[in-house]
N, C-alpha and C. Protein backbone atom coordinates (compact mmCIF):
# COMPACT_ATOMS: atom_id res chain seq x y z
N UNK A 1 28.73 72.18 115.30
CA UNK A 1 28.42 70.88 114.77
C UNK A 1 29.58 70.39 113.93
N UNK A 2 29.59 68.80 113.53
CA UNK A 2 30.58 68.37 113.28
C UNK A 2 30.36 68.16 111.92
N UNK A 3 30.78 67.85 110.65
CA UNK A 3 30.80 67.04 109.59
C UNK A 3 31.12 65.45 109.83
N UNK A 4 30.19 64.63 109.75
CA UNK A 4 30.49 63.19 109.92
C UNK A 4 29.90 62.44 108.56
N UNK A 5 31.39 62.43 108.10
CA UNK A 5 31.03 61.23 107.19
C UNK A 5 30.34 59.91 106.97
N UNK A 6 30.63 59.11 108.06
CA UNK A 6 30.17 58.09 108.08
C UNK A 6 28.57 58.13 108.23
N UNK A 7 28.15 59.10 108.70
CA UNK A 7 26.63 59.34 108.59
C UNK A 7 25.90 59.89 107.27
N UNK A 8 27.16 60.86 106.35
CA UNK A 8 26.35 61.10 105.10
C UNK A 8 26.41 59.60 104.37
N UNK A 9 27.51 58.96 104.67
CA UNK A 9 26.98 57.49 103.64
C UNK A 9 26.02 56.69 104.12
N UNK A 10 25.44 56.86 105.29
CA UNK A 10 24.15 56.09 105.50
C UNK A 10 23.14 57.04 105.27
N UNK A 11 23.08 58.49 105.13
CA UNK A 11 22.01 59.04 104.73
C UNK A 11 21.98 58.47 103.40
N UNK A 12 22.95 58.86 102.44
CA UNK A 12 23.15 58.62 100.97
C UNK A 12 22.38 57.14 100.77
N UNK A 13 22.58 56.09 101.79
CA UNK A 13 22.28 54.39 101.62
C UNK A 13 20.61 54.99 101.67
N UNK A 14 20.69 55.53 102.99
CA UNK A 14 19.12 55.85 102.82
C UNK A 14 18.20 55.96 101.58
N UNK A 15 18.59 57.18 101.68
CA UNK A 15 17.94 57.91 100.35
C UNK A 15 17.73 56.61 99.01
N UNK A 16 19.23 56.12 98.64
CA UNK A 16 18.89 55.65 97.65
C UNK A 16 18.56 53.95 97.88
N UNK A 17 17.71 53.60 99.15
CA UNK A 17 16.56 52.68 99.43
C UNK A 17 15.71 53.24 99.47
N UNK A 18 15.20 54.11 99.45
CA UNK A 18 13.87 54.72 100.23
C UNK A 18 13.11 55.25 99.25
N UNK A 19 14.08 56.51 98.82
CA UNK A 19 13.61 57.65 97.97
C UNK A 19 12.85 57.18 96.70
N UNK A 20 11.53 58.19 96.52
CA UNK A 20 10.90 57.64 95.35
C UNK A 20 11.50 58.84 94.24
N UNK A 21 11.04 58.69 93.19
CA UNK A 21 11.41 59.64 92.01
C UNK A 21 10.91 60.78 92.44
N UNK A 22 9.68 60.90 92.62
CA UNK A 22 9.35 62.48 92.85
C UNK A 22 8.72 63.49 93.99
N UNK A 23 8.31 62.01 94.89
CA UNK A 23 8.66 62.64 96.50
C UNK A 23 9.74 63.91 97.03
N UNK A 24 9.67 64.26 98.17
CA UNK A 24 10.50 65.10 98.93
C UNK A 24 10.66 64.57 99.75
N UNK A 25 11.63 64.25 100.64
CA UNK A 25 12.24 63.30 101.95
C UNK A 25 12.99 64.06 102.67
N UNK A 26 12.36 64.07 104.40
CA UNK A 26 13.90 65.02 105.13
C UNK A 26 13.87 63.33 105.99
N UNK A 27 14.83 63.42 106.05
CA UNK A 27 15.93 62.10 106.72
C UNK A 27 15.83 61.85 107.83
N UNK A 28 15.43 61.00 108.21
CA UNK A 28 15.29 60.97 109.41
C UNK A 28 16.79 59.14 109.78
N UNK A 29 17.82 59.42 110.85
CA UNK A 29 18.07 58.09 110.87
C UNK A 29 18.72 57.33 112.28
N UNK A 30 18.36 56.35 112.13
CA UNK A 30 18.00 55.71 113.51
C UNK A 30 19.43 55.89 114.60
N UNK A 31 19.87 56.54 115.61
CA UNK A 31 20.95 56.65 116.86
C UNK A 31 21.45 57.76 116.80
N UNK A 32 20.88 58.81 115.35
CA UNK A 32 21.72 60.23 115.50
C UNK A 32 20.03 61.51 115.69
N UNK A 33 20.70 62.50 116.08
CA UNK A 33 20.67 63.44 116.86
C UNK A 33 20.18 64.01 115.41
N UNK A 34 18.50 64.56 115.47
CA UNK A 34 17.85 64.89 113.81
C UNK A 34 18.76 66.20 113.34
N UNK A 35 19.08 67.28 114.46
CA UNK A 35 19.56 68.66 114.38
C UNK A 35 21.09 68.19 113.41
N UNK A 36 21.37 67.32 114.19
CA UNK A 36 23.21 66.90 113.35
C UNK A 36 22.96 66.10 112.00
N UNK A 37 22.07 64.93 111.74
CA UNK A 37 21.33 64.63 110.70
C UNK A 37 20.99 66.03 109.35
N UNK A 38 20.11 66.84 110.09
CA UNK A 38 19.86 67.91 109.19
C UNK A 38 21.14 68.98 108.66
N UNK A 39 22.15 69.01 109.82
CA UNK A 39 23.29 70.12 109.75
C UNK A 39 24.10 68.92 108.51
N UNK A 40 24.47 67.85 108.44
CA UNK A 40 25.39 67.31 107.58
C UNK A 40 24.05 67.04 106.41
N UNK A 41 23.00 67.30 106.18
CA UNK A 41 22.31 67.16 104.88
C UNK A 41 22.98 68.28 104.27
N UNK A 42 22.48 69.47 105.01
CA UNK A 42 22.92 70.59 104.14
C UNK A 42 24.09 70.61 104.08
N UNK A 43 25.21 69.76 104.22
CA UNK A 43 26.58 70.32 104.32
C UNK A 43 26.70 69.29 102.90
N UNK A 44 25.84 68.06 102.31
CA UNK A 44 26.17 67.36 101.34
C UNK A 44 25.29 68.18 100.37
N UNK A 45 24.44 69.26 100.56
CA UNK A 45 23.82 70.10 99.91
C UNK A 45 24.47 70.86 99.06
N UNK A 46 25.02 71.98 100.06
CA UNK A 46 26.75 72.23 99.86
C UNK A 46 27.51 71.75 98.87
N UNK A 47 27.72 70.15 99.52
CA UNK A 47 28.70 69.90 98.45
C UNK A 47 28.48 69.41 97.24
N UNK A 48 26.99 69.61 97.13
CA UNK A 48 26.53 68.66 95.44
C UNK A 48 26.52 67.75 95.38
N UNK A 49 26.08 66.94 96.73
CA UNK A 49 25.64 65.32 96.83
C UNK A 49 24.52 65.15 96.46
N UNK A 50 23.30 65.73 96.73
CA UNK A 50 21.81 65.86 97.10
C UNK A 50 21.49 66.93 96.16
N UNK A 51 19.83 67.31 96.26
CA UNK A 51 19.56 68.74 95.96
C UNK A 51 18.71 68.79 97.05
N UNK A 52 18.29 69.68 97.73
CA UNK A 52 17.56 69.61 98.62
C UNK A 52 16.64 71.46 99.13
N UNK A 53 15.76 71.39 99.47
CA UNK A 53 15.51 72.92 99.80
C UNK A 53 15.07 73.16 101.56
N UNK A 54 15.95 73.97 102.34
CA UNK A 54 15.79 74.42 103.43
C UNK A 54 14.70 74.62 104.08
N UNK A 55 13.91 74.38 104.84
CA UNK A 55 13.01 75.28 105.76
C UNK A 55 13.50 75.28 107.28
N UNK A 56 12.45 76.62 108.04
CA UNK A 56 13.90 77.11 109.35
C UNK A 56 13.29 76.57 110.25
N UNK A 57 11.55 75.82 110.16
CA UNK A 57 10.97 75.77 111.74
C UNK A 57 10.67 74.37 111.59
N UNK A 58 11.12 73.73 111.86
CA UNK A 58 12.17 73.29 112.73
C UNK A 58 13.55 73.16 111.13
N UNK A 59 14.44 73.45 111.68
CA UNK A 59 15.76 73.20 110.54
C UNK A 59 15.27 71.99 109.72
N UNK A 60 14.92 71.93 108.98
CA UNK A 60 14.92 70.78 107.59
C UNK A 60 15.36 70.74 106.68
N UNK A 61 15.64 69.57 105.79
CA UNK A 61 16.34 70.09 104.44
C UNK A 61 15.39 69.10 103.73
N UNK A 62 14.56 69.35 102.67
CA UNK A 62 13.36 68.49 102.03
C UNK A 62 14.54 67.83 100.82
N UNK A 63 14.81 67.19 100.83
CA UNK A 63 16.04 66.25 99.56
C UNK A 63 14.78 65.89 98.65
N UNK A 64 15.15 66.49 97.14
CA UNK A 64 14.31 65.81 96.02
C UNK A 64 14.99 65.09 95.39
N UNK A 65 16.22 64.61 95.45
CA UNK A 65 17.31 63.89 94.13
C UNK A 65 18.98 63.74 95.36
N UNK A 66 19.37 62.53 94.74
CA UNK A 66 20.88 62.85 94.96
C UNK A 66 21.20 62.94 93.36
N UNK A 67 22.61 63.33 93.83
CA UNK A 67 22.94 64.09 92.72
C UNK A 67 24.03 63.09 91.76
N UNK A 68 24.51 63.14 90.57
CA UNK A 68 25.60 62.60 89.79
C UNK A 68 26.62 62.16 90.88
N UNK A 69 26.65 62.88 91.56
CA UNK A 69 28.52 63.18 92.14
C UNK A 69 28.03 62.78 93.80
N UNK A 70 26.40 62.64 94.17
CA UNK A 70 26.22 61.81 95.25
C UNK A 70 26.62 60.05 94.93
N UNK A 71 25.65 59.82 93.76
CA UNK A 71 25.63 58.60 93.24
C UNK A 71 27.22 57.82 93.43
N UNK A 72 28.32 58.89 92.67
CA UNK A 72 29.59 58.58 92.66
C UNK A 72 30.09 58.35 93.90
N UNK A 73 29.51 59.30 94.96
CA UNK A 73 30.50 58.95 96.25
C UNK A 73 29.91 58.08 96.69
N UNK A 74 28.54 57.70 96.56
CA UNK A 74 28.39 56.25 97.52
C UNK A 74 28.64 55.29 96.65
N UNK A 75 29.24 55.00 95.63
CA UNK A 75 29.60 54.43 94.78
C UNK A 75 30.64 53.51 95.32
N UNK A 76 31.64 55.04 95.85
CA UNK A 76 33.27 54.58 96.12
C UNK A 76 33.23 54.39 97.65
N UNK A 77 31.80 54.66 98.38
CA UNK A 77 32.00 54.27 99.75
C UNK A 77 30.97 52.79 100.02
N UNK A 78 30.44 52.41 98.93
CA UNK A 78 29.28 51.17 98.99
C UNK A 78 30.49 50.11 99.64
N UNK A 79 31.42 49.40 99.64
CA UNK A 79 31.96 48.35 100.05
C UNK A 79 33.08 48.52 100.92
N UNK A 80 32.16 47.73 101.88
CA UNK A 80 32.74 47.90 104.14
C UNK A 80 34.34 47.97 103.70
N UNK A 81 34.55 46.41 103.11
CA UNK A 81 36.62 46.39 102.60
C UNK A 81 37.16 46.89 101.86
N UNK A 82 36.49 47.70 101.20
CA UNK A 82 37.42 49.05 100.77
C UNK A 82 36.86 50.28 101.65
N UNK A 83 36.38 50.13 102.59
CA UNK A 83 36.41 51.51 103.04
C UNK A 83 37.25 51.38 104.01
N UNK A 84 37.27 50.01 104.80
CA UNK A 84 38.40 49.63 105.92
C UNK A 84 39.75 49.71 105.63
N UNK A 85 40.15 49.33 104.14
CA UNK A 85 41.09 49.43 104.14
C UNK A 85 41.48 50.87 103.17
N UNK A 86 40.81 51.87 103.10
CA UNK A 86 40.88 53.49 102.68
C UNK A 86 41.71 53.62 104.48
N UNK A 87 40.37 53.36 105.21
CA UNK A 87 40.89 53.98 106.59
C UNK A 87 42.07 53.48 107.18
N UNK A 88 42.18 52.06 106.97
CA UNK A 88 43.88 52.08 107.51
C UNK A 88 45.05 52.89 106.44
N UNK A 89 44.91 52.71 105.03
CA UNK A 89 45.91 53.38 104.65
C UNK A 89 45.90 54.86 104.98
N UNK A 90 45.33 55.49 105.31
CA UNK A 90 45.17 57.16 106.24
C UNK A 90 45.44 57.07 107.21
N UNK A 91 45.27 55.91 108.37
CA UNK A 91 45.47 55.89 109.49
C UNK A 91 47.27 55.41 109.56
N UNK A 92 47.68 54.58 108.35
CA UNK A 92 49.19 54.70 108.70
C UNK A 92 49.95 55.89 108.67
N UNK A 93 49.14 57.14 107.57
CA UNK A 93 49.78 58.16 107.19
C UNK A 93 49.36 59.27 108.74
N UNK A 94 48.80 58.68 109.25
CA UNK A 94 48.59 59.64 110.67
C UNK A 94 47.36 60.33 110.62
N UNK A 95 46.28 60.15 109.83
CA UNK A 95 44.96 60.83 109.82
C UNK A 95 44.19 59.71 109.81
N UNK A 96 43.02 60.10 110.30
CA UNK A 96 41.82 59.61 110.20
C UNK A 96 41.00 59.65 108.58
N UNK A 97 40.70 59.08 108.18
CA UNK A 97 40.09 59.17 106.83
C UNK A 97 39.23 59.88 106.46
N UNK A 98 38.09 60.59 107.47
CA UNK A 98 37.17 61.01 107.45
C UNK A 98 37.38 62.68 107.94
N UNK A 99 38.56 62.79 108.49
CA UNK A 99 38.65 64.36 108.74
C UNK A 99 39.23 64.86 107.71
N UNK A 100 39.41 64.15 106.41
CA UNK A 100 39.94 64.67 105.05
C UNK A 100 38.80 65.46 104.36
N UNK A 101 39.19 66.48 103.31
CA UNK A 101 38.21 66.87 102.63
C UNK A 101 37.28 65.74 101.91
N UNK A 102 36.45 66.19 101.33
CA UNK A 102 35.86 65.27 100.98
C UNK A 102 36.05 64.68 99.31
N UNK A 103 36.60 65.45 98.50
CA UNK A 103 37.10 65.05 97.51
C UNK A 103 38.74 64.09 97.75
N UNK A 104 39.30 63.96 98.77
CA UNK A 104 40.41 63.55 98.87
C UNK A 104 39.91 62.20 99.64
N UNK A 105 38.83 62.43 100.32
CA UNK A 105 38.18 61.00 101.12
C UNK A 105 37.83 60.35 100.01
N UNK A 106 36.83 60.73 98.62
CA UNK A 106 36.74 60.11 97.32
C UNK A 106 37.62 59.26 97.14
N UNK A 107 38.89 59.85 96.12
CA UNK A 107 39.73 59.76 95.52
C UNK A 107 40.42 58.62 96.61
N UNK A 108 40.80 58.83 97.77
CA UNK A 108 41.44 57.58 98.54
C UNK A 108 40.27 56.31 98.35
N UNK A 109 39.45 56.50 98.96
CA UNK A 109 38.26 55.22 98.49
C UNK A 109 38.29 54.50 96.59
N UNK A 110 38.38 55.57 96.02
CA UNK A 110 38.38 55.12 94.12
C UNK A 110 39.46 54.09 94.55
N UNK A 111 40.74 54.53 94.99
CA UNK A 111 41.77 54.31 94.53
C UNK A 111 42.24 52.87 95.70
N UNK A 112 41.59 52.94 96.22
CA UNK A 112 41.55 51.42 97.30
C UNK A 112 40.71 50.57 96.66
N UNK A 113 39.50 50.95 95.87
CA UNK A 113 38.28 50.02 95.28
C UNK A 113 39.43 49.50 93.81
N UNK A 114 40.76 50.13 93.23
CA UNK A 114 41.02 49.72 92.06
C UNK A 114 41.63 48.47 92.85
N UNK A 115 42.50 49.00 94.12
CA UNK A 115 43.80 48.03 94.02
C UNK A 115 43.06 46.71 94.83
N UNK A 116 41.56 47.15 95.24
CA UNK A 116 40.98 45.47 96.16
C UNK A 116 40.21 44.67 94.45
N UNK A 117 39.63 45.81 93.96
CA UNK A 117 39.21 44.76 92.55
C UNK A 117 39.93 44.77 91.59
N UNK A 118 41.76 45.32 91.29
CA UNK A 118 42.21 44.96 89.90
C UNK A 118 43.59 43.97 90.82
N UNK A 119 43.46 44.33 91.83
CA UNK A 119 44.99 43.86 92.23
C UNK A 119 46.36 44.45 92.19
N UNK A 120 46.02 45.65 91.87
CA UNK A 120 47.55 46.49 91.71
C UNK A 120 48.18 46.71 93.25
């Protein structure tokens, strides 16, 4: 299975439309494949986006909270023209934006959201 970004920021959009305070939610979202859905929950599980707890029949991940540092990344991925233009400045440097770690996918998004809202 793959890590796809662009799907944890619509889970993340999800969640934080959906999610109530003290519910449990496994994700369900509309054109992807639930098994790859569930494999990139736990991989934002992993990374301290979410909190979430596992069960094996069928693979689930029950999400009770995103986390500080979820909040932050959909923060820096909430707006389409700074994420378009994160991905072209990666795409001049010869990568794709999204096969970056994910703290470096951050940090390029922060740092595109200063120079589209301060102007630097």
């Amino acid at each position: 299975m793959k890590r796809d970004i662009d799907l944890i920021v619509k889970i993340l959009r999800e969640l934080e439309e959906t999610k109530g305070a003290t519910a449990t939610v496994v994700v369900e979202i509309d054109g992807y494949d639930d098994e790859l859905v569930q494999y990139n929950v736990g991989l934002m599980h992993d990374a301290g986006l979410v909190k979430a707890k596992r069960s094996l029949n069928p693979l689930a991940y029950h999400i009770s909270e995103v986390t500080w540092e979820g909040h932050d990344f959909l923060d820096s991925a909430r707006n389409e023209l700074v994420v378009n233009k994160a991905k072209e400045f990666a795409k001049k440097k010869g990568i794709e934006l999204f096969n970056l770690p994910l703290e470096v996918v951050k940090t390029v998004l922060v740092d595109c959201a200063k120079k589209y809202l301060l102007g630097e």
